[in-house]
N, C-alpha and C. Protein backbone atom coordinates (compact mmCIF):
# COMPACT_ATOMS: atom_id res chain seq x y z
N UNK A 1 150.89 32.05 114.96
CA UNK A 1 150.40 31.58 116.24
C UNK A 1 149.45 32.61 116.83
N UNK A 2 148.75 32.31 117.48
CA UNK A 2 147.62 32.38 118.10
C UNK A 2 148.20 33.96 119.19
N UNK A 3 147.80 35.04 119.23
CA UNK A 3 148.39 35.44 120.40
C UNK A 3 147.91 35.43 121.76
N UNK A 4 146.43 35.06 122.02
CA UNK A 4 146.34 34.30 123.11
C UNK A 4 146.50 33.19 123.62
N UNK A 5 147.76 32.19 122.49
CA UNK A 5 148.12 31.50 122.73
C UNK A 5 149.57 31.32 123.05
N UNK A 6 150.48 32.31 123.31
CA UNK A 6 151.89 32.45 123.05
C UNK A 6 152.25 31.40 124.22
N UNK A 7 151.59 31.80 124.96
CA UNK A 7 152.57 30.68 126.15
C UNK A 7 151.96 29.44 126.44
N UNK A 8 150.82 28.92 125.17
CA UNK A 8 150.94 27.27 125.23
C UNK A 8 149.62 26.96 125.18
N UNK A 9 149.49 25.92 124.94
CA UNK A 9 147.43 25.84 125.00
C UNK A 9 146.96 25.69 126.01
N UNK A 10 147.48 25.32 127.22
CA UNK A 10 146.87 25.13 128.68
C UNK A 10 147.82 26.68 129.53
N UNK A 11 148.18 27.43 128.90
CA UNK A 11 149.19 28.48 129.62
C UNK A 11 150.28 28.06 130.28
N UNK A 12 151.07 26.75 129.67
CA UNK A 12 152.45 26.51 130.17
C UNK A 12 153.45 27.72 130.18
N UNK A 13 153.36 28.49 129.65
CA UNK A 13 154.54 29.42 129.49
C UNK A 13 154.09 30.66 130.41
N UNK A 14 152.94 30.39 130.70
CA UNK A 14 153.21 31.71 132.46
C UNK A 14 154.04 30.40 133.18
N UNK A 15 153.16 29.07 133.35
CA UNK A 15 153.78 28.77 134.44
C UNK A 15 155.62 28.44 134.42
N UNK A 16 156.26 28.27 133.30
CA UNK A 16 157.81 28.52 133.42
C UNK A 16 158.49 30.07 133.45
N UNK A 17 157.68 31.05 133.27
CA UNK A 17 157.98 32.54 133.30
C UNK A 17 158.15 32.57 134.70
N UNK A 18 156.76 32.28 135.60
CA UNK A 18 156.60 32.56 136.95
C UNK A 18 157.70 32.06 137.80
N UNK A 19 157.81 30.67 137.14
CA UNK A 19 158.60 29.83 138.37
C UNK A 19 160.38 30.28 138.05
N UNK A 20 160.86 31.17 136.87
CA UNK A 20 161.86 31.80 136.62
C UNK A 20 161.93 32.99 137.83
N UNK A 21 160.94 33.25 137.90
CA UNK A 21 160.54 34.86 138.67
C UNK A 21 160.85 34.76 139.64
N UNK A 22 160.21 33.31 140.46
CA UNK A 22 159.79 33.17 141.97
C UNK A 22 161.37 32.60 142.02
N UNK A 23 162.64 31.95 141.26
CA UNK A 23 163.71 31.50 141.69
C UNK A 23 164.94 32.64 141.65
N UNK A 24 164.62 33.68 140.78
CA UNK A 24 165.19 34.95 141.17
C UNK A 24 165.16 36.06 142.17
N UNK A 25 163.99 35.89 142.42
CA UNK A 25 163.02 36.66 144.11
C UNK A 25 163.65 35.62 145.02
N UNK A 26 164.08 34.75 145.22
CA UNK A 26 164.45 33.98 145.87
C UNK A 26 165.56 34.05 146.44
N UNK A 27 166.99 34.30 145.02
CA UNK A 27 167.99 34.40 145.33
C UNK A 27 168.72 35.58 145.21
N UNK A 28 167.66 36.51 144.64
CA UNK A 28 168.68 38.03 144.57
C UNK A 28 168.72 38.70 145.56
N UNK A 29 168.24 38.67 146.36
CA UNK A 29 168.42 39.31 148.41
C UNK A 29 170.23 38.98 148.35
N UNK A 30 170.29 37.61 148.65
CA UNK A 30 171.85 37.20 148.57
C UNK A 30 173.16 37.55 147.53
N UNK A 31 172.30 38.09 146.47
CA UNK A 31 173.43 38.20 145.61
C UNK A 31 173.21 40.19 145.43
N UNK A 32 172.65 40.74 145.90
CA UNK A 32 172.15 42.04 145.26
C UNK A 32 172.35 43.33 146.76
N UNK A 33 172.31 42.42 147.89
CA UNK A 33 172.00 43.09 149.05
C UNK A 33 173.50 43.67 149.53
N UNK A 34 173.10 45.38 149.67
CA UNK A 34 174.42 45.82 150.02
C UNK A 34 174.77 45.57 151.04
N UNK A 35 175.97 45.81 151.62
CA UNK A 35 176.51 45.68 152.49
C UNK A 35 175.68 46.80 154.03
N UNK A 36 175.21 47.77 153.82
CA UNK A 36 175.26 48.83 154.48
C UNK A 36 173.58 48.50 154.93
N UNK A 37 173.37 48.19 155.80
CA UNK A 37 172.02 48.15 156.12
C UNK A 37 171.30 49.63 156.16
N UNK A 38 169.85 49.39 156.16
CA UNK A 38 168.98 50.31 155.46
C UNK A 38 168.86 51.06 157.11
N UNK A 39 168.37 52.47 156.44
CA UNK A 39 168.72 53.40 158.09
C UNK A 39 167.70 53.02 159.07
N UNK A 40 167.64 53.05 160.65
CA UNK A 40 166.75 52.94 161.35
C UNK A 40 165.73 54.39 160.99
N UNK A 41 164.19 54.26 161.44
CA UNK A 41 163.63 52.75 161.80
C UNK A 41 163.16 52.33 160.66
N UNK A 42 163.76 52.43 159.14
CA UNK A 42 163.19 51.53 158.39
C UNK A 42 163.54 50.58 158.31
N UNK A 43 165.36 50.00 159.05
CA UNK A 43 165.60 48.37 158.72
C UNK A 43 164.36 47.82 160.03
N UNK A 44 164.10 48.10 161.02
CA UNK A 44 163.28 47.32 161.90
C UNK A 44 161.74 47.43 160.99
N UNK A 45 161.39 48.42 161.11
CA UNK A 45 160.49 48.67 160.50
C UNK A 45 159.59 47.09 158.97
N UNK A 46 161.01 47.64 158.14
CA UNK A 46 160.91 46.72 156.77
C UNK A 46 160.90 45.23 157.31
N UNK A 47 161.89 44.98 158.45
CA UNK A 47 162.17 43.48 159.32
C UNK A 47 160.68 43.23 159.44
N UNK A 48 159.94 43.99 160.39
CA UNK A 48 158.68 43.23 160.76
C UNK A 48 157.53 43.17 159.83
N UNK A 49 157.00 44.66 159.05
CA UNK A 49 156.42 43.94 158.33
C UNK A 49 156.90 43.37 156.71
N UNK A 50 158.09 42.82 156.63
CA UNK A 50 158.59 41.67 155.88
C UNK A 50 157.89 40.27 156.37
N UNK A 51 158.17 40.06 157.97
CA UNK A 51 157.87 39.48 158.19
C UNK A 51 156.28 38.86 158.37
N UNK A 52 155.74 39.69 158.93
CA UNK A 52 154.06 39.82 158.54
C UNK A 52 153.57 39.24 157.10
N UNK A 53 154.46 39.65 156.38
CA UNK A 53 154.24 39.83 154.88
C UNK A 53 154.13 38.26 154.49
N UNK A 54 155.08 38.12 155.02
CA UNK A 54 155.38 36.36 154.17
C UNK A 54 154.43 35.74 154.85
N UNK A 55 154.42 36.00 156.09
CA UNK A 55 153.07 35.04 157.10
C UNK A 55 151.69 35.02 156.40
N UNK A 56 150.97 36.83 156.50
CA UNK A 56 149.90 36.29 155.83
C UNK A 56 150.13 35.89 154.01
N UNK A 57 150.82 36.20 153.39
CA UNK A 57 150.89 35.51 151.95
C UNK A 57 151.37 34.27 151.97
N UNK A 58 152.00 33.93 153.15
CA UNK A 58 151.93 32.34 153.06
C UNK A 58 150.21 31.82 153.34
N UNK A 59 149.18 32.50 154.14
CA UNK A 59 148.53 31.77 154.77
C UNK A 59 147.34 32.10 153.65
N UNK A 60 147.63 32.95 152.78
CA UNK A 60 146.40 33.39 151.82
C UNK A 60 146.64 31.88 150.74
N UNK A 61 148.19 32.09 150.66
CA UNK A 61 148.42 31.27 148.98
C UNK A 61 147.79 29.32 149.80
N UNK A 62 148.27 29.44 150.74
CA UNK A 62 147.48 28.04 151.32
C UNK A 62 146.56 27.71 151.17
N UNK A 63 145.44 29.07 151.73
CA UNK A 63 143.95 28.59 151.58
C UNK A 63 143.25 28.63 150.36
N UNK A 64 144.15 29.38 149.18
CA UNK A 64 143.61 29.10 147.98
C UNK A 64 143.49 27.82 147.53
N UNK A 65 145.20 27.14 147.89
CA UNK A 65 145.20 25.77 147.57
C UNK A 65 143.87 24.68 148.32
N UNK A 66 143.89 25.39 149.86
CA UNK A 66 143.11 24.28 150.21
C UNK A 66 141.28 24.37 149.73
N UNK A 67 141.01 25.94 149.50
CA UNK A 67 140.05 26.05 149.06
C UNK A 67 139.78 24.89 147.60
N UNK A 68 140.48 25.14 145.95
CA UNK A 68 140.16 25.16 145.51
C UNK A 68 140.32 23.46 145.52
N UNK A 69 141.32 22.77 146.30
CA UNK A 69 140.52 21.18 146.68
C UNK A 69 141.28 20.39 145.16
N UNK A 70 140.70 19.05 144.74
CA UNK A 70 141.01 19.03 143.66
C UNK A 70 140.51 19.42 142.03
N UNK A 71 140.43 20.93 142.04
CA UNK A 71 139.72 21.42 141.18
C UNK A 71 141.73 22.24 140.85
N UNK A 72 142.52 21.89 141.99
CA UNK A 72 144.38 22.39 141.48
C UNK A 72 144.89 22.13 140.47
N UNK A 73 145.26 23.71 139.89
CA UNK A 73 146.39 22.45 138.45
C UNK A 73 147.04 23.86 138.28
N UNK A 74 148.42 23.36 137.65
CA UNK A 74 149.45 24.25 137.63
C UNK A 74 149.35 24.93 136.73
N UNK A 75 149.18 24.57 135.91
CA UNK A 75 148.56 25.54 134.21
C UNK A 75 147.17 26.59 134.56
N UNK A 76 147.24 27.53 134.08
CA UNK A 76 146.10 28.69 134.07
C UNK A 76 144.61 27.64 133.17
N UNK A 77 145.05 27.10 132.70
CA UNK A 77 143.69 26.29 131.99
C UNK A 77 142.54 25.95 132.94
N UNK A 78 141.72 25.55 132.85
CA UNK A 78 141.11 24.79 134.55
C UNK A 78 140.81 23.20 134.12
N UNK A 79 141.28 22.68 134.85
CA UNK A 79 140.53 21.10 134.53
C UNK A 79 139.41 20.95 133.47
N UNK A 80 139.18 19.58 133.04
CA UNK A 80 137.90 19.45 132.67
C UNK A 80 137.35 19.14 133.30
N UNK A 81 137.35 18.28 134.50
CA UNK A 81 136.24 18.17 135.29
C UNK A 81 136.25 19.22 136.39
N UNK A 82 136.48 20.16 136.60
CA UNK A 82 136.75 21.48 137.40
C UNK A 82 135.69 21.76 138.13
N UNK A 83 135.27 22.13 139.12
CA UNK A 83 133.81 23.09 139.49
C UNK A 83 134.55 24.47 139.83
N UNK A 84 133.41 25.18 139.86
CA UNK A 84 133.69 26.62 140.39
C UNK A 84 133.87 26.77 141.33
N UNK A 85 134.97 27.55 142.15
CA UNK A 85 134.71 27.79 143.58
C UNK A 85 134.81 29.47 143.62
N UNK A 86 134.05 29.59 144.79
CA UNK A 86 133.51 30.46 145.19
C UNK A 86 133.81 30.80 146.61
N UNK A 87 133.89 29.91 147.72
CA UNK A 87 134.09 30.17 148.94
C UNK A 87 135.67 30.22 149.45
N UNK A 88 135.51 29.93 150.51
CA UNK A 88 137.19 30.20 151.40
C UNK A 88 137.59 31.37 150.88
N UNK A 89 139.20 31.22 150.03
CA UNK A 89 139.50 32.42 150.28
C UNK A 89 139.09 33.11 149.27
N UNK A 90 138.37 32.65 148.34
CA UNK A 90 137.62 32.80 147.31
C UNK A 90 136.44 33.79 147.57
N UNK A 91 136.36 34.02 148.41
CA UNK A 91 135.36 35.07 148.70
C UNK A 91 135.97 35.96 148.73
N UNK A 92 137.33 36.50 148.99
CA UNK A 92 138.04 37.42 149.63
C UNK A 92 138.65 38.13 147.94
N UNK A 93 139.13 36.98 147.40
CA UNK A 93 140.16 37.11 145.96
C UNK A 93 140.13 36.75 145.00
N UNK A 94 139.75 36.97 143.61
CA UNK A 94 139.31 35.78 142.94
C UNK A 94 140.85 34.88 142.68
N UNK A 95 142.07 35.19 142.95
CA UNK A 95 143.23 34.73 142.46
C UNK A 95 144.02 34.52 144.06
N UNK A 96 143.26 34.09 144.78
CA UNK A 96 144.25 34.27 146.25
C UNK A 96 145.53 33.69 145.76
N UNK A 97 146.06 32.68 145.42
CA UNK A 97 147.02 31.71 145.60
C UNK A 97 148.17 32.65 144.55
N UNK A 98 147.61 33.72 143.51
CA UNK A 98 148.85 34.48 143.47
C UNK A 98 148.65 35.83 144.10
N UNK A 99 147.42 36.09 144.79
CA UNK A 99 147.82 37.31 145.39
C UNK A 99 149.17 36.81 146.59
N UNK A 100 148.56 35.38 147.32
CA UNK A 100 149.80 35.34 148.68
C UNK A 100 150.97 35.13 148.01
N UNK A 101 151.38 34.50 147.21
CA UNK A 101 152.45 34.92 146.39
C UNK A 101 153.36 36.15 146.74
N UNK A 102 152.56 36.81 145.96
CA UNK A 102 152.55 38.34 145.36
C UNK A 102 153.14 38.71 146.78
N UNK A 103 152.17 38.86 148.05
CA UNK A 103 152.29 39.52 149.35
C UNK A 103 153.79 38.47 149.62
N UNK A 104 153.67 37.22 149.97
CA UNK A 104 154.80 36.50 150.07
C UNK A 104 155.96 37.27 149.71
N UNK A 105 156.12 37.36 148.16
CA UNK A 105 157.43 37.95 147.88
C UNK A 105 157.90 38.91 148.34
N UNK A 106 157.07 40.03 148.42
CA UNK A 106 156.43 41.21 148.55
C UNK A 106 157.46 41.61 150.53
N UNK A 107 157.01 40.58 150.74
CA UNK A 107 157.37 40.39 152.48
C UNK A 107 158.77 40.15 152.86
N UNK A 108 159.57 38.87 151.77
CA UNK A 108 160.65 38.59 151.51
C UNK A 108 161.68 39.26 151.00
N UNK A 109 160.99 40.49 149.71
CA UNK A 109 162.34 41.53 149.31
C UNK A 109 162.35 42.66 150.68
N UNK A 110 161.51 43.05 151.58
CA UNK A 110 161.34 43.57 152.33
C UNK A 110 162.13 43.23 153.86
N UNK A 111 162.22 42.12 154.23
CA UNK A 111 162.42 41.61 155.15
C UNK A 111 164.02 41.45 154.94
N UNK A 112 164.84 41.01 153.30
CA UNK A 112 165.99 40.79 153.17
C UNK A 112 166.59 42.29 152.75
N UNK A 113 165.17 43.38 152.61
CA UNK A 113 166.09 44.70 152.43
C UNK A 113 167.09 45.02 151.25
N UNK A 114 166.48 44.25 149.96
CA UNK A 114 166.93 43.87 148.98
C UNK A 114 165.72 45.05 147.12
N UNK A 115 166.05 45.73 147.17
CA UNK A 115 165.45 46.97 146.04
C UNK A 115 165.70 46.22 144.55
N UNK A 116 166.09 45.35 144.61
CA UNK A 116 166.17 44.37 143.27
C UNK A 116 165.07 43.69 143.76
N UNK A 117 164.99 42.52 144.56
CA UNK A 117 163.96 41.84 144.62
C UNK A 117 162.44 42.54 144.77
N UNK A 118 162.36 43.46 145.31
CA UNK A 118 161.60 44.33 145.39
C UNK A 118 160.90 44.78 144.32
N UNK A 119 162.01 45.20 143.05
CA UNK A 119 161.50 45.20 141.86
C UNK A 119 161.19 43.98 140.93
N UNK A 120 161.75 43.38 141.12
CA UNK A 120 161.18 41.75 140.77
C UNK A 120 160.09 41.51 141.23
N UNK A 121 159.59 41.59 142.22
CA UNK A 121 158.28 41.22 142.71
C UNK A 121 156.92 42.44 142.22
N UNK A 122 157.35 43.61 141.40
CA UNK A 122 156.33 44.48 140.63
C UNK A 122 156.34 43.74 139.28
N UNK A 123 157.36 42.49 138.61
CA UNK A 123 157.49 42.16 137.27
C UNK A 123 156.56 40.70 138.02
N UNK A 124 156.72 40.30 138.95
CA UNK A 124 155.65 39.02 139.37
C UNK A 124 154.24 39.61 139.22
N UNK A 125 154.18 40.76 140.19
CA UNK A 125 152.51 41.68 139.60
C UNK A 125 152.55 41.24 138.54
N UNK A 126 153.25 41.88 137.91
CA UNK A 126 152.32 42.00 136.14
C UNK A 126 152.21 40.63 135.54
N UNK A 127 153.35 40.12 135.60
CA UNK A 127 152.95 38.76 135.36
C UNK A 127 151.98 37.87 135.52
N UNK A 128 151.07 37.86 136.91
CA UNK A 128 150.41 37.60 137.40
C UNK A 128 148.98 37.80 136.86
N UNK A 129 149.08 39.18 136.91
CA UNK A 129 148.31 40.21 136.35
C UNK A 129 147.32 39.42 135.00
N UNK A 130 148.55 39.66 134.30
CA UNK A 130 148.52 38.94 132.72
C UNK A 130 147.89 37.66 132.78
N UNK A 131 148.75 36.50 133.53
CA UNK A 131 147.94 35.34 133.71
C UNK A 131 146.43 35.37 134.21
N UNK A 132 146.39 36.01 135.19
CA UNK A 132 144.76 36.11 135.26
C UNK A 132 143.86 36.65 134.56
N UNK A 133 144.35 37.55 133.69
CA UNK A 133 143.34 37.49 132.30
C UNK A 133 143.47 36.37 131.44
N UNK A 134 143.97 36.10 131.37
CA UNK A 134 144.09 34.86 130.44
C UNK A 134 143.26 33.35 131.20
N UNK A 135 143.71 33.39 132.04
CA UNK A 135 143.32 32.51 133.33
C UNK A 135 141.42 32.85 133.68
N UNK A 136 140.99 33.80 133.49
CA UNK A 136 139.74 34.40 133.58
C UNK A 136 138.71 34.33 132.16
N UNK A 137 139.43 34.44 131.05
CA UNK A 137 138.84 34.34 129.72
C UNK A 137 138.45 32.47 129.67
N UNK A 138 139.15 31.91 130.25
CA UNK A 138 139.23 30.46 130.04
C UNK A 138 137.78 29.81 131.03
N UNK A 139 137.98 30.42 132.72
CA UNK A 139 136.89 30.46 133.49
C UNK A 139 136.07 30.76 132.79
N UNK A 140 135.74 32.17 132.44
CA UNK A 140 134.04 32.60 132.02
C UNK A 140 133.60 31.54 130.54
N UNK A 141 134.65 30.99 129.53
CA UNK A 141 134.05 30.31 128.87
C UNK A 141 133.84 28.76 129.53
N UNK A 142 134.29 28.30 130.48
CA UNK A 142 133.56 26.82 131.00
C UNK A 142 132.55 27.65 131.84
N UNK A 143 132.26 28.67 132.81
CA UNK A 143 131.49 28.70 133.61
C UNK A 143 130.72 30.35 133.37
N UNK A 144 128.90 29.57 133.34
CA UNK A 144 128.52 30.65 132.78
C UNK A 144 127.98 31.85 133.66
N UNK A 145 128.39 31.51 135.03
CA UNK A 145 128.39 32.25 135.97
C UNK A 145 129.64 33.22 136.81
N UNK A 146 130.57 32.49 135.57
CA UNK A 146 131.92 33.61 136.42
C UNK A 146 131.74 35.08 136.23
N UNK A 147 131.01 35.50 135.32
CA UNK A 147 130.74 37.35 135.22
C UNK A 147 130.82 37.70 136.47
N UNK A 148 129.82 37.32 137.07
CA UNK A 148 128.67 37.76 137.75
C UNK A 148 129.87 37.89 139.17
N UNK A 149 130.39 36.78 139.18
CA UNK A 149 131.35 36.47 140.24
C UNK A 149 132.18 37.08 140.54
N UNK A 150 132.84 37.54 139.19
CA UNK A 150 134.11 38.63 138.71
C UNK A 150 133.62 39.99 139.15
N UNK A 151 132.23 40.60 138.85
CA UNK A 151 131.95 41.56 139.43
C UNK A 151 131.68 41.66 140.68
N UNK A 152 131.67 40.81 141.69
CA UNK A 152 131.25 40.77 143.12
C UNK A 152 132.68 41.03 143.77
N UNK A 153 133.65 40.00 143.19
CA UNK A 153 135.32 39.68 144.21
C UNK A 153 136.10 40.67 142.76
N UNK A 154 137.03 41.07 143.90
CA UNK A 154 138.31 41.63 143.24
C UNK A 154 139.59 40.54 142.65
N UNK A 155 140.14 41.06 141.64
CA UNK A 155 141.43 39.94 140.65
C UNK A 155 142.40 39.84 142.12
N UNK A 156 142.95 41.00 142.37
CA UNK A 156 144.55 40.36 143.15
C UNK A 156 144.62 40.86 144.49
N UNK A 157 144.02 42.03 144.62
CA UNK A 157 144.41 42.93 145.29
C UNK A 157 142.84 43.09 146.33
N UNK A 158 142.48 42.42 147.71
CA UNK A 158 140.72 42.33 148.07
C UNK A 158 140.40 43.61 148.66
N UNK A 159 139.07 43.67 147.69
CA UNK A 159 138.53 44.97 148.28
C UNK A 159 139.02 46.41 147.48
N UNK A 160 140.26 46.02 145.94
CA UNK A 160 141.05 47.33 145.68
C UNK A 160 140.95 46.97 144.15
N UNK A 161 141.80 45.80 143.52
CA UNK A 161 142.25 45.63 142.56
C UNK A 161 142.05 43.94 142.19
């Protein structure tokens, strides 16, 4: 097999890796979280921006969705009838919808004060990570302008990474 093909010909196998990821980030706060809350002022501290956290990564992973319109699909592949987008939050990220994710979770092991989920959400990075190369090799061969694009916007992280 193919090894840029391990997880499927349209990249089904990020998307059942991920959605393993995102249901363990989910529930290990509850099952992992000690008893002894974290010392002041980092439990207030972690409380608010946890909370921040999930707000704007909720509001990033949105506008990716609403940016990219029906050009959406759950697989890293892109449609065949796909266009490129470029604007909304697409100016900001080339991957918004897993950077807010990313920040999402990111906000949630934080907010539940939970150092497991916390580290779960550096194995969503990479994961992520991974998919968007893969996810990016697929772009630049339908579109012969994604280089150019790729060098203007940042993968996950705007303005850094």
């Amino acid at each position: 097999m193919d090894k840029r093909n391990w997880a499927g010909k349209r990249g089904e196998g990020y998307v059942v890796v991920q959605f393993v990821l995102l249901g363990l980030i989910a529930v290990t706060p509850f099952v992992s979280r000690s008893s002894a809350p974290w010392p002041e002022p980092w439990h207030t501290i972690t409380l608010v921006v946890g909370l921040v956290l999930l707000g704007v990564g909720l509001v990033l992973a949105l506008a990716g969705v609403w940016s990219l319109g029906d050009n959406i699909t759950a697989v890293p592949h892109p449609k065949e009838n796909a266009q490129m987008v470029e604007h909304g939050a697409y100016r900001l990220v080339r991957h918004p919808i897993y950077s807010g994710i990313i920040l999402g979770a990111l906000g949630w092991g934080l907010f539940m004060h939970s150092g497991l989920t916390l580290a779960l959400v550096l194995l969503l990075f990479l994961l992520f990570d991974a998919k968007s190369r893969r996810e990016e090799q697929w772009l630049a061969e339908k579109y012969e302008n994604y280089g150019a694009y790729k060098k203007r916007v940042r993968k996950l992280v705007p303005f850094v990474y």
